[in-house]
C-alpha atoms as a PDB file:
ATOM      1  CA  UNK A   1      -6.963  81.468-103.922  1.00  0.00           C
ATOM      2  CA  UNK A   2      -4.772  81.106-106.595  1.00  0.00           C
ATOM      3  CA  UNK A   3      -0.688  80.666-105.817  1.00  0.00           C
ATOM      4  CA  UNK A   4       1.737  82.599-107.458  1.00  0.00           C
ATOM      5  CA  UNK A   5       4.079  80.128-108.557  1.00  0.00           C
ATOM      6  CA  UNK A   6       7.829  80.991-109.066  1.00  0.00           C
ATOM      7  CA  UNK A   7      10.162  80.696-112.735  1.00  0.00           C
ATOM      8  CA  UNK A   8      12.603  78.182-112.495  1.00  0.00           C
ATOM      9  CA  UNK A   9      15.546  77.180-114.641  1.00  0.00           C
ATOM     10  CA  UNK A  10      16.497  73.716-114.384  1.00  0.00           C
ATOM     11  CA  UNK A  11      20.320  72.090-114.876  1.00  0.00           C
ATOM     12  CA  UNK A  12      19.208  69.353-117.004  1.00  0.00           C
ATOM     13  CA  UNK A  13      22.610  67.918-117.447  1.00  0.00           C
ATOM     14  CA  UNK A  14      23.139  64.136-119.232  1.00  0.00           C
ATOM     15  CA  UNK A  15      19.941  62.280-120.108  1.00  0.00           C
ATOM     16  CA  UNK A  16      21.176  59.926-117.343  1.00  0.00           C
ATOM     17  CA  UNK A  17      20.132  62.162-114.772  1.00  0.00           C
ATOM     18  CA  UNK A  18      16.683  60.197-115.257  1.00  0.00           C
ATOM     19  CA  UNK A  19      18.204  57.021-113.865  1.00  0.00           C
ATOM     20  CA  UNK A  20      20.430  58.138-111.198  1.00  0.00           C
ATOM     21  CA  UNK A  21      18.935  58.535-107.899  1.00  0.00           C
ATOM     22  CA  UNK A  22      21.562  60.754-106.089  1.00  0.00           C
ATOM     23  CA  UNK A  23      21.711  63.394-108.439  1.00  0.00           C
ATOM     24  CA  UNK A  24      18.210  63.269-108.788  1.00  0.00           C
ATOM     25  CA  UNK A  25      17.454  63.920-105.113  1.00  0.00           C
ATOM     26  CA  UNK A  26      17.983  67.748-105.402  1.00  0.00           C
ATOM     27  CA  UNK A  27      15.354  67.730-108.361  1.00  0.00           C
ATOM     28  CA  UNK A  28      12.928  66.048-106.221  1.00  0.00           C
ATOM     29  CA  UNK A  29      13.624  68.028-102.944  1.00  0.00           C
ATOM     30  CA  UNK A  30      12.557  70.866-104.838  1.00  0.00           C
ATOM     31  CA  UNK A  31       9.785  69.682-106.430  1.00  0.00           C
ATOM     32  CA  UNK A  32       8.402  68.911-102.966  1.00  0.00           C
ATOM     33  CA  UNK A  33       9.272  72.234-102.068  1.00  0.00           C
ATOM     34  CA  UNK A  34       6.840  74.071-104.724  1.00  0.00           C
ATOM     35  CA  UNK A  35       3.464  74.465-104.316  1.00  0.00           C
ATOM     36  CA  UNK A  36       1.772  71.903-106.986  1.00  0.00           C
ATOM     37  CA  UNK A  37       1.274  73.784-109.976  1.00  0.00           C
ATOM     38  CA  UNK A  38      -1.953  73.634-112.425  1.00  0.00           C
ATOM     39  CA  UNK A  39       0.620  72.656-115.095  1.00  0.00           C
ATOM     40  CA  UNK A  40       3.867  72.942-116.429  1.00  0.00           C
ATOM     41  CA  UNK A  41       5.167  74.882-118.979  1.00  0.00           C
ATOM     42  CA  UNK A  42       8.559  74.010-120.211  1.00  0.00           C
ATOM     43  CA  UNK A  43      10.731  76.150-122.705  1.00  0.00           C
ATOM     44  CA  UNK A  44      13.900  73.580-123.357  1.00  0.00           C
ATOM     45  CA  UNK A  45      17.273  73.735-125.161  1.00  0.00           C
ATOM     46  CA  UNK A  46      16.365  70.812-127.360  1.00  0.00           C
ATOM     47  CA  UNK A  47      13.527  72.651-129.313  1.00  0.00           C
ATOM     48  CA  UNK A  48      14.789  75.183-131.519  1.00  0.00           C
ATOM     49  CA  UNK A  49      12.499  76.791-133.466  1.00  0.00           C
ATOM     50  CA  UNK A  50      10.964  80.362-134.616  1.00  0.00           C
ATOM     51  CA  UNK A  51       8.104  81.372-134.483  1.00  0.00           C
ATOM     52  CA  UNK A  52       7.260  80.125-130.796  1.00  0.00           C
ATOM     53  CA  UNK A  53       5.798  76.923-131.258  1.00  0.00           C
ATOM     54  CA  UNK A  54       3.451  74.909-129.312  1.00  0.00           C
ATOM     55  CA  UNK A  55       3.959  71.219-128.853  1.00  0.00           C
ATOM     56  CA  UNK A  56       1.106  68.464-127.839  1.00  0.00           C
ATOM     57  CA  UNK A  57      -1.358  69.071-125.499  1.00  0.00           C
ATOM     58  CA  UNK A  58      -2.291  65.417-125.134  1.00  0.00           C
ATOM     59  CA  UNK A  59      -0.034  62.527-123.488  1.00  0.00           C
ATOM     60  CA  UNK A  60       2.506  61.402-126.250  1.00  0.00           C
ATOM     61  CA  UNK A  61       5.533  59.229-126.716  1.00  0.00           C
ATOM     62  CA  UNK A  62       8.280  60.633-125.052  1.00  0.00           C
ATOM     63  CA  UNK A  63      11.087  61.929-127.464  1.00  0.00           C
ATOM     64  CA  UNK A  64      14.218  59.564-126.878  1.00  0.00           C
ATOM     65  CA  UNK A  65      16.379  62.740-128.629  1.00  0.00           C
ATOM     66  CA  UNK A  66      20.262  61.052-127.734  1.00  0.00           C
ATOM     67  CA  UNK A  67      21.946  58.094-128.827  1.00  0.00           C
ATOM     68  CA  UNK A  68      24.660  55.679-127.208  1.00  0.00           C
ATOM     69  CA  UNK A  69      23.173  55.504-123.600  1.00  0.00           C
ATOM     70  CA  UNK A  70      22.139  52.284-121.315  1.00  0.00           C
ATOM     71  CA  UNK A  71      18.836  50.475-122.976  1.00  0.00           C
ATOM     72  CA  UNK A  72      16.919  51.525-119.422  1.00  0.00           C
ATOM     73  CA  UNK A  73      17.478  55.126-120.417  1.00  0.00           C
ATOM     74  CA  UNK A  74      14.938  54.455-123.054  1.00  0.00           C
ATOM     75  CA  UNK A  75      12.439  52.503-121.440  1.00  0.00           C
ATOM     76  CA  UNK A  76      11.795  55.859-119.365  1.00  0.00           C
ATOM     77  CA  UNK A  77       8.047  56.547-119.480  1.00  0.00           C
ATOM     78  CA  UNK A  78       6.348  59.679-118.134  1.00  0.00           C
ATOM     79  CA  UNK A  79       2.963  59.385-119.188  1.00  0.00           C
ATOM     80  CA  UNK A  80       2.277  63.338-117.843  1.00  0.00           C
ATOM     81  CA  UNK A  81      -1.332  64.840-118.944  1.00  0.00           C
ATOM     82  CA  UNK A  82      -0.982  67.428-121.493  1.00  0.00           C
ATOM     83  CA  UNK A  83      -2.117  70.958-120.256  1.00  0.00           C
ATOM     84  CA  UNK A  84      -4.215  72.536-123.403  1.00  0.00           C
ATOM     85  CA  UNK A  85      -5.416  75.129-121.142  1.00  0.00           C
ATOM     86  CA  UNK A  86      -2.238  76.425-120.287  1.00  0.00           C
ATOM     87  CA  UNK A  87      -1.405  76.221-124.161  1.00  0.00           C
ATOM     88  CA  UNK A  88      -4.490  78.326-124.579  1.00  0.00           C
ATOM     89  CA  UNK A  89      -3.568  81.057-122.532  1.00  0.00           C
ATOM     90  CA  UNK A  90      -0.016  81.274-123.669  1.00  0.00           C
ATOM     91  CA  UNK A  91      -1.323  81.571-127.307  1.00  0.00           C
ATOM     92  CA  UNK A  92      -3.485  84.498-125.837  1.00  0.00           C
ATOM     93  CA  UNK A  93      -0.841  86.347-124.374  1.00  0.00           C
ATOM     94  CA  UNK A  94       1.978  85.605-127.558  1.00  0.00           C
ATOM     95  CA  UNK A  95      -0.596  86.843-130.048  1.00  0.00           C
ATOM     96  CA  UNK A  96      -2.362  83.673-131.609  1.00  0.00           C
ATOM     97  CA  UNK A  97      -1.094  85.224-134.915  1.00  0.00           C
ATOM     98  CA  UNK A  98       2.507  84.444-133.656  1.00  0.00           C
ATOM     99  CA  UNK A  99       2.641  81.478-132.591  1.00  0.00           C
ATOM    100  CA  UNK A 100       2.070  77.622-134.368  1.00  0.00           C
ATOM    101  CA  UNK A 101       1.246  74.667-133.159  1.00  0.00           C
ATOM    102  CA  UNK A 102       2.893  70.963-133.522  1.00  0.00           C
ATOM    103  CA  UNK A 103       0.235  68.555-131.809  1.00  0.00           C
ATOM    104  CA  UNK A 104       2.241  65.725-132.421  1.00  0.00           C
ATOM    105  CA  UNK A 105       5.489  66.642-130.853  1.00  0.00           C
ATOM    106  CA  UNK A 106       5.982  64.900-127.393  1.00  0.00           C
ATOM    107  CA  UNK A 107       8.386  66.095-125.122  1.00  0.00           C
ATOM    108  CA  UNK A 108      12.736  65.945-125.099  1.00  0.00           C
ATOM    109  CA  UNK A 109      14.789  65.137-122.907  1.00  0.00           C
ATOM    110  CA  UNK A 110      15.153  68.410-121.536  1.00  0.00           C
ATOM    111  CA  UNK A 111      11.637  68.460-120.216  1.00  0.00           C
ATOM    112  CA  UNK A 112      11.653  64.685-119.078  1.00  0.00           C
ATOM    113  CA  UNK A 113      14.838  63.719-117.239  1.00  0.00           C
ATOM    114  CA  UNK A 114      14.288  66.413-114.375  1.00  0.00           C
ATOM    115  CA  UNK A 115      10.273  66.274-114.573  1.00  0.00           C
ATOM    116  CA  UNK A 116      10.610  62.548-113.677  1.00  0.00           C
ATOM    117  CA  UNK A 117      12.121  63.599-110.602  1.00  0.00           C
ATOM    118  CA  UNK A 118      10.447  66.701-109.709  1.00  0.00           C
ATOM    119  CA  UNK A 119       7.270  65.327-110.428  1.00  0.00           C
ATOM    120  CA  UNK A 120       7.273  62.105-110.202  1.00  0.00           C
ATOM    121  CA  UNK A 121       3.451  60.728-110.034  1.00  0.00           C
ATOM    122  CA  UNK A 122       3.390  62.227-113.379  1.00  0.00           C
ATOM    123  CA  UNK A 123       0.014  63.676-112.455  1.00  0.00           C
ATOM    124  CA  UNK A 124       0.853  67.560-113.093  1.00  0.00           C
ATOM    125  CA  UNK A 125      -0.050  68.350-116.695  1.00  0.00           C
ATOM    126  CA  UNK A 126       2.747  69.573-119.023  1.00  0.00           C
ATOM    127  CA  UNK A 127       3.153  71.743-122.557  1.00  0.00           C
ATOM    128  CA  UNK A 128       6.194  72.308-123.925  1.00  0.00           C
ATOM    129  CA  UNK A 129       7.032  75.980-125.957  1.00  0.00           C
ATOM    130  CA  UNK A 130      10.173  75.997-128.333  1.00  0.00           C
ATOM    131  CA  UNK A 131      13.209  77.777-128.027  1.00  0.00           C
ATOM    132  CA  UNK A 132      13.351  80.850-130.442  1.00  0.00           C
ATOM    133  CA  UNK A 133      16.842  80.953-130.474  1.00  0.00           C
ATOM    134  CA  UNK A 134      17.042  82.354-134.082  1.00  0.00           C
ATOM    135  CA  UNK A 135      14.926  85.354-133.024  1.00  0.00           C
ATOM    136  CA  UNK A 136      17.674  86.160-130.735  1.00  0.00           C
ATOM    137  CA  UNK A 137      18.415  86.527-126.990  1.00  0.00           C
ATOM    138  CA  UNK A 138      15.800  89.629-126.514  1.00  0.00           C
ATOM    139  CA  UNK A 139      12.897  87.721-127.620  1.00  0.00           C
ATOM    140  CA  UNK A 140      13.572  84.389-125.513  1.00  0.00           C
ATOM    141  CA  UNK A 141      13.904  86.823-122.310  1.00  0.00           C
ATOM    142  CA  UNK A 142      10.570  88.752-123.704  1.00  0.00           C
ATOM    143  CA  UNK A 143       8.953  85.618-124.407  1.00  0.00           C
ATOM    144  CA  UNK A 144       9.376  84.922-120.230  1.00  0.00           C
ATOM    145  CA  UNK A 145       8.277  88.120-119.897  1.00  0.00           C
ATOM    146  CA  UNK A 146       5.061  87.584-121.918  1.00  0.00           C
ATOM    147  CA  UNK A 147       4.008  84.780-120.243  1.00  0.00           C
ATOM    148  CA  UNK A 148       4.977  86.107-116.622  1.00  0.00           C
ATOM    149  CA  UNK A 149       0.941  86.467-116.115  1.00  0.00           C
ATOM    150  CA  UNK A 150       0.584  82.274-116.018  1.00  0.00           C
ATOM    151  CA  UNK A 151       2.306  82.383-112.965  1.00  0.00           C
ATOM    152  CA  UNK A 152      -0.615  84.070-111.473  1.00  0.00           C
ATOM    153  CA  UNK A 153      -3.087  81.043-112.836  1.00  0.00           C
ATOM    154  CA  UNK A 154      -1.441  78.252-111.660  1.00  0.00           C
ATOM    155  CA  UNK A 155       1.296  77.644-114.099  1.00  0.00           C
ATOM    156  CA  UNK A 156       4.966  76.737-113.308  1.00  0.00           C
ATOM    157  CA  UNK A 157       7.163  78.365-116.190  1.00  0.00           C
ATOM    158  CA  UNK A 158      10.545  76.408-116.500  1.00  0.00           C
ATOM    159  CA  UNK A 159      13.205  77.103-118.697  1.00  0.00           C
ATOM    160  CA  UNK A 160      15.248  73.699-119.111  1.00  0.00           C
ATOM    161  CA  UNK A 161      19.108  73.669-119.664  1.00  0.00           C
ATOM    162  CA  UNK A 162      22.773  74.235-118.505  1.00  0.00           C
ATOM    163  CA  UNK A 163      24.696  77.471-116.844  1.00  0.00           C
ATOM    164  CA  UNK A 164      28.132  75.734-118.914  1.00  0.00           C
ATOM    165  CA  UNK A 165      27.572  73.141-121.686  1.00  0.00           C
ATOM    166  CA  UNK A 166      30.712  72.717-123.501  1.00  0.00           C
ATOM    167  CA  UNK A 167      30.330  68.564-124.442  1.00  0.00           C
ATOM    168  CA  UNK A 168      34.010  69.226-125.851  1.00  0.00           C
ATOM    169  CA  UNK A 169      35.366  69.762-122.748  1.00  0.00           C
ATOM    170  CA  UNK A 170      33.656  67.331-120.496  1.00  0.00           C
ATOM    171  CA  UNK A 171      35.916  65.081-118.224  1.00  0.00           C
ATOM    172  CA  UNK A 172      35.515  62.132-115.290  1.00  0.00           C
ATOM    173  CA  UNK A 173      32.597  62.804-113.122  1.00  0.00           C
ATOM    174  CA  UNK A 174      33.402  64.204-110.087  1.00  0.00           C
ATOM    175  CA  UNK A 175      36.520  65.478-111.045  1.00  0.00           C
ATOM    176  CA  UNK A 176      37.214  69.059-110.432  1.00  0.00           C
ATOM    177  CA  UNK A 177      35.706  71.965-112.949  1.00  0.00           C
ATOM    178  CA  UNK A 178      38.568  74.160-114.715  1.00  0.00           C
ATOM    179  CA  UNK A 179      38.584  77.574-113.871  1.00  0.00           C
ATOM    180  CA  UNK A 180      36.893  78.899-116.786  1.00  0.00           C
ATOM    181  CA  UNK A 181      33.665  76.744-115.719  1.00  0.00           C
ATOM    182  CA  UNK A 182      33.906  77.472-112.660  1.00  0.00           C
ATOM    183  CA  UNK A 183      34.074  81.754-113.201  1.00  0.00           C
ATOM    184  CA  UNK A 184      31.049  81.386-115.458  1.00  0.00           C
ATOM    185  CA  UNK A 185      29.174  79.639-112.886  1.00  0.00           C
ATOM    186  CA  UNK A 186      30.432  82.332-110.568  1.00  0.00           C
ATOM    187  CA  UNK A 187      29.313  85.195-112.582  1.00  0.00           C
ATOM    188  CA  UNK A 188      25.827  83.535-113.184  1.00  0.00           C
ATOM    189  CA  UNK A 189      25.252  83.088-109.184  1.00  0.00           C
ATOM    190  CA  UNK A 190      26.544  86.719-108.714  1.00  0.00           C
ATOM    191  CA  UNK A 191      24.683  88.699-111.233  1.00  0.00           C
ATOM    192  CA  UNK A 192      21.100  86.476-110.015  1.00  0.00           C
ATOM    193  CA  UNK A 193      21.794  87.083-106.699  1.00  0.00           C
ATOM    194  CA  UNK A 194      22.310  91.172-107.280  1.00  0.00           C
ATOM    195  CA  UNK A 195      19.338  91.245-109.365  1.00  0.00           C
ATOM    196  CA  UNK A 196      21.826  92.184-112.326  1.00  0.00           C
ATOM    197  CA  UNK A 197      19.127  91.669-115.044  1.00  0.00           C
ATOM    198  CA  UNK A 198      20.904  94.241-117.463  1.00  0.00           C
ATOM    199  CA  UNK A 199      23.876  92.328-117.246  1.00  0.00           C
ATOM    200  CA  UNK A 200      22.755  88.840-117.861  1.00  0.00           C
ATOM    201  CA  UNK A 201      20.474  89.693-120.517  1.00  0.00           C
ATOM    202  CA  UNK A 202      24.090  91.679-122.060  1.00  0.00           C
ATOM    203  CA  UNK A 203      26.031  88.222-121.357  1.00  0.00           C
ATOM    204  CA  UNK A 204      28.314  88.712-124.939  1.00  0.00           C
ATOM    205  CA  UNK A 205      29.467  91.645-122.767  1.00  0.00           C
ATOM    206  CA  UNK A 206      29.736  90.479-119.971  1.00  0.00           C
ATOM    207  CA  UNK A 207      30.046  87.083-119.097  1.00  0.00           C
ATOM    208  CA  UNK A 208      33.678  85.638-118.771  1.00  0.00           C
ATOM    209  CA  UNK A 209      34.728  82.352-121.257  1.00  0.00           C
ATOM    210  CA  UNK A 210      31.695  82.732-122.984  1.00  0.00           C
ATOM    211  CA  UNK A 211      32.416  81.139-126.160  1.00  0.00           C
ATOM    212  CA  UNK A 212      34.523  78.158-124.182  1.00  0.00           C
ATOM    213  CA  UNK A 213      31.266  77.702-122.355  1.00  0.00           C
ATOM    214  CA  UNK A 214      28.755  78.271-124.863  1.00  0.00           C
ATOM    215  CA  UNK A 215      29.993  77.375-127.768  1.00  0.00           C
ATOM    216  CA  UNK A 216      26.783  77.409-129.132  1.00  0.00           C
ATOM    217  CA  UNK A 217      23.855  79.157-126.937  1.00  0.00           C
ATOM    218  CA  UNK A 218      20.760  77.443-127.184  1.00  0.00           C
ATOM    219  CA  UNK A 219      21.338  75.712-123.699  1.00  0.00           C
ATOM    220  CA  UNK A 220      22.201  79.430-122.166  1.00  0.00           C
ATOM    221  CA  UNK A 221      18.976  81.114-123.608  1.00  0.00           C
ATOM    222  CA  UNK A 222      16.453  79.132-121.221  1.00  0.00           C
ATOM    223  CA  UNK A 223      17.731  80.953-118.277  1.00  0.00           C
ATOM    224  CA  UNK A 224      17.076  84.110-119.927  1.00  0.00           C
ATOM    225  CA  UNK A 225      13.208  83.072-120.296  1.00  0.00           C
ATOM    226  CA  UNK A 226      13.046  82.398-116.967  1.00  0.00           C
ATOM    227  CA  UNK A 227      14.611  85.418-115.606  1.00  0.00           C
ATOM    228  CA  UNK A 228      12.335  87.688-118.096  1.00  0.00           C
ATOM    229  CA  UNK A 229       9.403  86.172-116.509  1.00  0.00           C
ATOM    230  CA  UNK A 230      10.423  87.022-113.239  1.00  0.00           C
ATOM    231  CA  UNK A 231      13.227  89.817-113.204  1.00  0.00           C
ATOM    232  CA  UNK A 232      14.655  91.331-110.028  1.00  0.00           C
ATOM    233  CA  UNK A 233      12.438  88.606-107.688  1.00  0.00           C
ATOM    234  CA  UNK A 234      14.408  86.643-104.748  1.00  0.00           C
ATOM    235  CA  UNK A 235      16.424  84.355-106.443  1.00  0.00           C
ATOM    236  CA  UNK A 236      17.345  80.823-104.943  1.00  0.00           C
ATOM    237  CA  UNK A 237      19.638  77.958-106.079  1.00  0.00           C
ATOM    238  CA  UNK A 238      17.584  74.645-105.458  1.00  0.00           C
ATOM    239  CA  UNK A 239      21.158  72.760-106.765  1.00  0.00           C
ATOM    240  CA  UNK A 240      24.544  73.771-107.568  1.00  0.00           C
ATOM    241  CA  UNK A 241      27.815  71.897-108.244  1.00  0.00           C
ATOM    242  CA  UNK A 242      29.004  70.110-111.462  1.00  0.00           C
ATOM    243  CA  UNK A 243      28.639  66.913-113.401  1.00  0.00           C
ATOM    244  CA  UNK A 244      30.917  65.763-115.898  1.00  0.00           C
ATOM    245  CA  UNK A 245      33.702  67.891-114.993  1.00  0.00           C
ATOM    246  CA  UNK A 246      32.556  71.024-116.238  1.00  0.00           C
ATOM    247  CA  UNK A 247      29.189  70.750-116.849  1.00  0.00           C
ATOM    248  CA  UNK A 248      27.072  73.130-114.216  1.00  0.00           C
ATOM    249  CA  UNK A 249      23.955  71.459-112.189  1.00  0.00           C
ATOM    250  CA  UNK A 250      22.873  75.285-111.216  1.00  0.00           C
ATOM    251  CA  UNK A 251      18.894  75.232-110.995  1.00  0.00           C
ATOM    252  CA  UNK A 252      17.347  78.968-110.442  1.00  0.00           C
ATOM    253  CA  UNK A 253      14.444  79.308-108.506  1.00  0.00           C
ATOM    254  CA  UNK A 254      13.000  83.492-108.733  1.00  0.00           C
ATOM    255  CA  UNK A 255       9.886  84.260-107.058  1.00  0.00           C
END
């Protein structure tokens, strides 16, 4: 029998998550936690683009998509499988018409960095989906909501990026989050944990600091795909806390 598996957001946070044992210990806590999915299928903050596209479904150079970190940061490998199967089914349920396909695109940073963690053999297969943040935030949570039905088949649907990303406003690791990171994060946690899906998926309404901690959205709109693909289910927070200052680790587990 077939496991339902859950939608998870992940806190992808710096690239150098991928390198740092202790804050990757959370990431692969949880990843023992889950049931071992079929595949993977990762909608992430660094793929912008409309219509939904499909990226490789074969192993392929990782995407290296930063600059100015530590040399070992890009000697990362994570030779996963690609999951054409998975990218089959999606196409079914999106309308084939819809969507287009990129065969040559391997995956970001915002799949990577927490995968290595989570998954670390590298054994589960992976396909990435972009972000269609120019469609707007109704069609990123519908898209979630389109694809709920993978979930039954094996398939892990993960939405990759941050609860607060403001790179502006970034400070010492470890030091304390302002309040206006910290009320965000707050009002995220709340509205999850009430099942508030009318209100998150109305964040310019009413979510507080929004534009301070989103000054541009396209690492808020993952969350949304992964609530749309499993709206009102039990809701858990694999890790919390903050890197960076004011940059929010939540991860969102629902289902």
């Amino acid at each position: 029998m077939t496991v339902k598996h859950p939608a998870i957001f992940v806190g992808h946070g710096a690239p150098t998550i991928a390198l740092d044992a202790a804050k990757g210990a959370p990431l692969q806590a949880w990843g023992r936690a889950l049931d071992k999915p079929r595949a993977v299928l990762v909608v992430s903050a660094h793929w912008e683009r409309a219509p939904v596209t499909v990226g490789t479904v074969k192993t392929a150079p990782l995407l290296y998509d930063f600059y100015g970190f530590p040399q070992p940061l890009y000697q990362v490998r994570y030779p996963a499988p690609g999951a054409p199967d998975a990218a089959d089914r999606a196409a079914d349920l999106l309308g084939a018409a819809h969507i287009e396909r990129s065969d040559e695109r391997g995956l970001d940073h915002g799949v990577w960095t927490p995968l290595v963690h989570m998954f670390p053999a590298g054994d589960v297969p992976v396909v990435q989906l972009s972000l269609p943040t120019a469609s707007g935030a109704t069609a990123v949570f519908e898209l979630g909501r389109q694809l709920a039905p993978l979930r039954d088949e094996g398939v892990l649907l993960m939405g990759s990026g941050n609860v607060t990303h403001n790179l502006r406003a970034i400070g010492p690791d470890g030091s304390s989050p302002e309040p206006w990171a910290m009320e965000f994060d707050d009002w995220v946690q709340d509205a999850l944990t009430r099942g508030d899906v009318d209100a998150l998926r109305a964040y310019r309404d009413h979510a507080p600091a929004l534009a301070q901690n989103h000054p541009t959205e396209e690492h808020w709109l993952p969350l949304l795909f992964a609530v749309g693909a499993a709206a009102g289910e039990r809701v858990q927070f694999p890790v919390e806390g903050f890197e960076f200052q004011n940059l929010s680790r939540r991860s969102v587990q629902l289902g």
